[in-house]
C-alpha atoms as a PDB file:
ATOM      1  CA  UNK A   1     108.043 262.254 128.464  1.00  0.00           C
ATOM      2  CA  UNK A   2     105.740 262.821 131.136  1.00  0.00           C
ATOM      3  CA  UNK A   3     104.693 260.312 133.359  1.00  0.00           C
ATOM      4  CA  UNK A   4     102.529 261.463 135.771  1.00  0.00           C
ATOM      5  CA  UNK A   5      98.875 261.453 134.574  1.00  0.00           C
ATOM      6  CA  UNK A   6      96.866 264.481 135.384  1.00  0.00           C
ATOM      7  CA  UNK A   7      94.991 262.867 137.995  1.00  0.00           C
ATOM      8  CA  UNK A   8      98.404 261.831 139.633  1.00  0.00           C
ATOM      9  CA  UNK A   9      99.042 265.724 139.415  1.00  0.00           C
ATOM     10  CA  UNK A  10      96.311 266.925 141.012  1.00  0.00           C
ATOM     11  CA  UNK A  11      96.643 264.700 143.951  1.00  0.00           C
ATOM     12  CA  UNK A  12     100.572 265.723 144.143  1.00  0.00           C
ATOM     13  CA  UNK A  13      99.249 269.392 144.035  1.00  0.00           C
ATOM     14  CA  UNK A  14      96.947 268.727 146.718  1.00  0.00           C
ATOM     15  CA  UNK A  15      99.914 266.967 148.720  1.00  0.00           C
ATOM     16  CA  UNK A  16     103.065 267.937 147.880  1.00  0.00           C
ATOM     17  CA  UNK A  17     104.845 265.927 150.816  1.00  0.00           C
ATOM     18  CA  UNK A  18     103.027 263.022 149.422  1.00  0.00           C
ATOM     19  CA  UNK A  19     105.025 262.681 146.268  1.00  0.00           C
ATOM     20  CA  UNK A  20     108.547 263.344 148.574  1.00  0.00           C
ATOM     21  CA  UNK A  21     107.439 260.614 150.397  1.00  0.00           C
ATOM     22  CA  UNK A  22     106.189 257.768 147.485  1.00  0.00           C
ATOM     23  CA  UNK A  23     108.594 258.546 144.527  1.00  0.00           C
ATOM     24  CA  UNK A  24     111.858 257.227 146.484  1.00  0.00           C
ATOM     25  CA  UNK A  25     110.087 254.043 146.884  1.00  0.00           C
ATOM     26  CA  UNK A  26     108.341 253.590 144.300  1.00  0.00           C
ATOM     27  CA  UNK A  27     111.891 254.403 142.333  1.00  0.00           C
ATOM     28  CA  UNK A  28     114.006 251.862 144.800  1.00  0.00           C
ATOM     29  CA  UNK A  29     111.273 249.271 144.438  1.00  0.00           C
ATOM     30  CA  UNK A  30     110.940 249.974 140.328  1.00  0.00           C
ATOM     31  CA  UNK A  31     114.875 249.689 140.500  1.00  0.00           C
ATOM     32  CA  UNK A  32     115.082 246.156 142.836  1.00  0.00           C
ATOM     33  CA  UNK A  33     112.528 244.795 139.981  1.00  0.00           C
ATOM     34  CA  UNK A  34     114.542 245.512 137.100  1.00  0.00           C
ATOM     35  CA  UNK A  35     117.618 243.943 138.698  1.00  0.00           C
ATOM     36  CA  UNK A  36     116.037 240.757 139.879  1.00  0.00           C
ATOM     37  CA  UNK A  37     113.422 240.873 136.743  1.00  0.00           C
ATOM     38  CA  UNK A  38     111.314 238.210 138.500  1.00  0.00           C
ATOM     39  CA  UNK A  39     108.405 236.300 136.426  1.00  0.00           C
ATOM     40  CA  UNK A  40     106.048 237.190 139.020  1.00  0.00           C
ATOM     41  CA  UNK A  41     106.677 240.846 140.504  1.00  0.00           C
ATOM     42  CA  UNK A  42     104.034 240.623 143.004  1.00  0.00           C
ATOM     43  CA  UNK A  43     105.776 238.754 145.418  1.00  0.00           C
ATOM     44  CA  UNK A  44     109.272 240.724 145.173  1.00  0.00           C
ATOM     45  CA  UNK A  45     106.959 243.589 145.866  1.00  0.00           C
ATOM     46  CA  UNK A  46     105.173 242.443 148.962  1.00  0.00           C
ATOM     47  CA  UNK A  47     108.826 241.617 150.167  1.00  0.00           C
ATOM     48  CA  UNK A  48     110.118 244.952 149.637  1.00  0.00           C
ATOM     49  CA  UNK A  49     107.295 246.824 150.764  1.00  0.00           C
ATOM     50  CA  UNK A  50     107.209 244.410 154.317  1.00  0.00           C
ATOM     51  CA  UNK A  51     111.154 244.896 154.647  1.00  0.00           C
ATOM     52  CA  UNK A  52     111.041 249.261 154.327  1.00  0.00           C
ATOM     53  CA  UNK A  53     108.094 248.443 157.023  1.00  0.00           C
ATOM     54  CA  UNK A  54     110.231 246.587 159.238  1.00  0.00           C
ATOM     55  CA  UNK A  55     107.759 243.049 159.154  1.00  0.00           C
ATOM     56  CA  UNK A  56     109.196 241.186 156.637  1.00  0.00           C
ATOM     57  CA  UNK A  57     109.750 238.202 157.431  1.00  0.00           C
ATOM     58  CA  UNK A  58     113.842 236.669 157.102  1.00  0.00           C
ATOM     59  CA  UNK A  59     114.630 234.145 153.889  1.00  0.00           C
ATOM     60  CA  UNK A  60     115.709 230.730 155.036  1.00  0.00           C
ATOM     61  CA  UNK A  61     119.744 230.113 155.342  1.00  0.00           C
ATOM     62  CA  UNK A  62     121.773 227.681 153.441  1.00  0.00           C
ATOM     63  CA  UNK A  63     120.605 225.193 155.552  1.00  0.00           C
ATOM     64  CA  UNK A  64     117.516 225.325 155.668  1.00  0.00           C
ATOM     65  CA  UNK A  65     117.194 225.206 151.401  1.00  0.00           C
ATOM     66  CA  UNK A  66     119.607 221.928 152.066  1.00  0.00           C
ATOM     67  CA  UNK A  67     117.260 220.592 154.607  1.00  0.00           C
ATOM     68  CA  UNK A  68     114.226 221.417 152.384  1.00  0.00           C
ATOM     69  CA  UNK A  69     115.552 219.794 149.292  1.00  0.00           C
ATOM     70  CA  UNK A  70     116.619 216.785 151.410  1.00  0.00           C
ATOM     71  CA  UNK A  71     112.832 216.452 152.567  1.00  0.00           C
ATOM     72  CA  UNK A  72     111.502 216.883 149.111  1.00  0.00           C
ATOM     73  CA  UNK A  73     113.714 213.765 147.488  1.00  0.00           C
ATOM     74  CA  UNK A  74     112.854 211.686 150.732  1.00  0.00           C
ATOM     75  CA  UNK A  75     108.933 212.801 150.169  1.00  0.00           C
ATOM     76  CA  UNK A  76     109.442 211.825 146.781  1.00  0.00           C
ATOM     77  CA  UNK A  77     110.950 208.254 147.231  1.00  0.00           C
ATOM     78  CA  UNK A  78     107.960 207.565 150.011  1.00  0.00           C
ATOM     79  CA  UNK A  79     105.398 208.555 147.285  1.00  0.00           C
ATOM     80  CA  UNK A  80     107.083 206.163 144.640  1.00  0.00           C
ATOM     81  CA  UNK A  81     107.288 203.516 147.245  1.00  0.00           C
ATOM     82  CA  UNK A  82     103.726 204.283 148.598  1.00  0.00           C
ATOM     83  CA  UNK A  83     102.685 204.099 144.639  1.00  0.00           C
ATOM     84  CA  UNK A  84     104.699 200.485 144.556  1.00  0.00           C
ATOM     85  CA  UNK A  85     102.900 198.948 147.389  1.00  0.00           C
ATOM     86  CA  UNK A  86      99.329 199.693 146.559  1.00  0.00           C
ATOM     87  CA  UNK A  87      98.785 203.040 148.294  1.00  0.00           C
ATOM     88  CA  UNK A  88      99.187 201.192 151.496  1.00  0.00           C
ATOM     89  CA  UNK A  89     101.951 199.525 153.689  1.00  0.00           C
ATOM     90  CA  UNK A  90     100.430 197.076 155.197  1.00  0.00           C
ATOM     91  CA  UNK A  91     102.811 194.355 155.831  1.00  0.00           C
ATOM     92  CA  UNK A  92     105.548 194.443 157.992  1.00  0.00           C
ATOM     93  CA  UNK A  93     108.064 194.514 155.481  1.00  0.00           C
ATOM     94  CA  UNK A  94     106.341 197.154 153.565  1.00  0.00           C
ATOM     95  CA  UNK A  95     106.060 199.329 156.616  1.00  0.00           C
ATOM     96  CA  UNK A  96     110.490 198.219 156.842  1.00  0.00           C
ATOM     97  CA  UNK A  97     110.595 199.586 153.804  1.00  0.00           C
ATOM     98  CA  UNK A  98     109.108 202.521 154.653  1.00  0.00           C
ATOM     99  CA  UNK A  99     110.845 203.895 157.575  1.00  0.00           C
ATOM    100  CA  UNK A 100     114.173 202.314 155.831  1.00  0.00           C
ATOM    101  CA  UNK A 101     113.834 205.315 152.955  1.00  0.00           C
ATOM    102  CA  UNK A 102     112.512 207.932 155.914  1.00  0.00           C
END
Protein backbone atom coordinates (compact mmCIF):
# COMPACT_ATOMS: atom_id res chain seq x y z
CA UNK A 1 0.00 0.00 0.00
CA UNK A 2 1.20 3.23 -0.95
CA UNK A 3 1.15 6.02 1.18
CA UNK A 4 2.51 8.83 -0.25
CA UNK A 5 -0.06 10.80 -2.33
CA UNK A 6 1.10 12.03 -5.64
CA UNK A 7 1.39 15.45 -4.57
CA UNK A 8 3.67 14.20 -1.63
CA UNK A 9 5.70 12.62 -4.62
CA UNK A 10 6.22 15.33 -6.57
CA UNK A 11 7.47 17.48 -3.83
CA UNK A 12 9.91 14.43 -2.70
CA UNK A 13 11.02 14.42 -6.45
CA UNK A 14 11.63 17.96 -6.36
CA UNK A 15 13.61 17.45 -2.94
CA UNK A 16 14.91 14.35 -2.41
CA UNK A 17 16.92 15.37 0.87
CA UNK A 18 13.64 16.58 2.06
CA UNK A 19 12.05 13.22 2.55
CA UNK A 20 15.70 11.88 4.29
CA UNK A 21 15.21 14.52 6.48
CA UNK A 22 11.08 14.35 7.52
CA UNK A 23 10.37 10.53 7.33
CA UNK A 24 12.67 9.66 10.51
CA UNK A 25 10.61 12.02 12.40
CA UNK A 26 7.66 11.82 11.29
CA UNK A 27 8.23 7.76 11.87
CA UNK A 28 9.79 8.37 15.64
CA UNK A 29 7.00 10.82 16.37
CA UNK A 30 4.14 8.33 14.61
CA UNK A 31 5.93 5.60 16.82
CA UNK A 32 6.04 7.79 20.45
CA UNK A 33 2.08 8.24 19.63
CA UNK A 34 1.22 4.78 19.31
CA UNK A 35 3.05 3.89 22.52
CA UNK A 36 1.64 6.60 24.70
CA UNK A 37 -1.83 6.55 22.55
CA UNK A 38 -2.79 9.88 24.17
CA UNK A 39 -6.60 11.22 23.83
CA UNK A 40 -5.31 14.36 22.57
CA UNK A 41 -2.14 13.90 20.19
CA UNK A 42 -1.60 17.47 19.69
CA UNK A 43 0.07 18.15 22.70
CA UNK A 44 2.46 14.91 22.71
CA UNK A 45 3.31 16.34 19.35
CA UNK A 46 4.23 19.88 20.20
CA UNK A 47 6.40 18.13 22.98
CA UNK A 48 8.22 16.00 20.69
CA UNK A 49 8.68 18.32 18.02
CA UNK A 50 10.10 21.21 20.87
CA UNK A 51 12.39 18.37 22.48
CA UNK A 52 14.23 17.16 18.70
CA UNK A 53 14.49 21.22 18.60
CA UNK A 54 16.20 21.49 21.75
CA UNK A 55 13.28 24.16 23.47
CA UNK A 56 11.16 21.99 25.11
CA UNK A 57 10.55 22.83 28.07
CA UNK A 58 11.43 19.98 31.28
CA UNK A 59 8.17 18.03 32.99
CA UNK A 60 7.85 18.80 36.65
CA UNK A 61 9.63 16.16 39.22
CA UNK A 62 7.96 14.08 41.78
CA UNK A 63 7.78 16.89 43.81
CA UNK A 64 6.51 19.22 42.21
CA UNK A 65 3.14 16.83 41.10
CA UNK A 66 3.14 16.28 45.19
CA UNK A 67 3.30 19.94 45.78
CA UNK A 68 0.66 20.59 43.05
CA UNK A 69 -1.82 18.09 44.30
CA UNK A 70 -1.23 19.38 47.86
CA UNK A 71 -2.27 22.99 46.56
CA UNK A 72 -5.24 21.71 44.70
CA UNK A 73 -6.95 19.85 47.99
CA UNK A 74 -5.95 23.03 50.10
CA UNK A 75 -7.62 25.30 47.11
CA UNK A 76 -10.38 23.06 47.34
CA UNK A 77 -11.10 23.12 51.17
CA UNK A 78 -10.74 27.24 50.97
CA UNK A 79 -13.46 27.19 48.21
CA UNK A 80 -15.82 24.90 50.39
CA UNK A 81 -15.08 27.03 53.34
CA UNK A 82 -15.33 30.32 51.28
CA UNK A 83 -18.84 28.67 49.95
CA UNK A 84 -19.74 28.04 53.94
CA UNK A 85 -19.22 31.52 55.04
CA UNK A 86 -21.10 33.46 52.46
CA UNK A 87 -18.43 34.11 49.82
CA UNK A 88 -16.77 36.27 52.35
CA UNK A 89 -14.69 36.01 55.64
CA UNK A 90 -15.46 38.69 57.31
CA UNK A 91 -15.23 38.00 60.91
CA UNK A 92 -12.33 37.30 62.72
CA UNK A 93 -13.00 33.85 63.27
CA UNK A 94 -13.93 33.27 59.75
CA UNK A 95 -10.73 34.83 58.54
CA UNK A 96 -9.07 31.97 61.70
CA UNK A 97 -10.61 29.66 59.86
CA UNK A 98 -9.23 30.55 56.89
CA UNK A 99 -5.59 30.74 57.31
CA UNK A 100 -6.14 27.58 59.84
CA UNK A 101 -6.96 25.29 56.46
CA UNK A 102 -4.09 27.45 54.35
Amino acid sequence: MDIHSASDKKIFAINPDLQKQVSPILTNMVSMLLKKKPQDPVPHIVQFLEELQGTATPGLTQEEIAELTSLRGKHEKLKAMMSKVGGAASSGAEQQAVQKAA
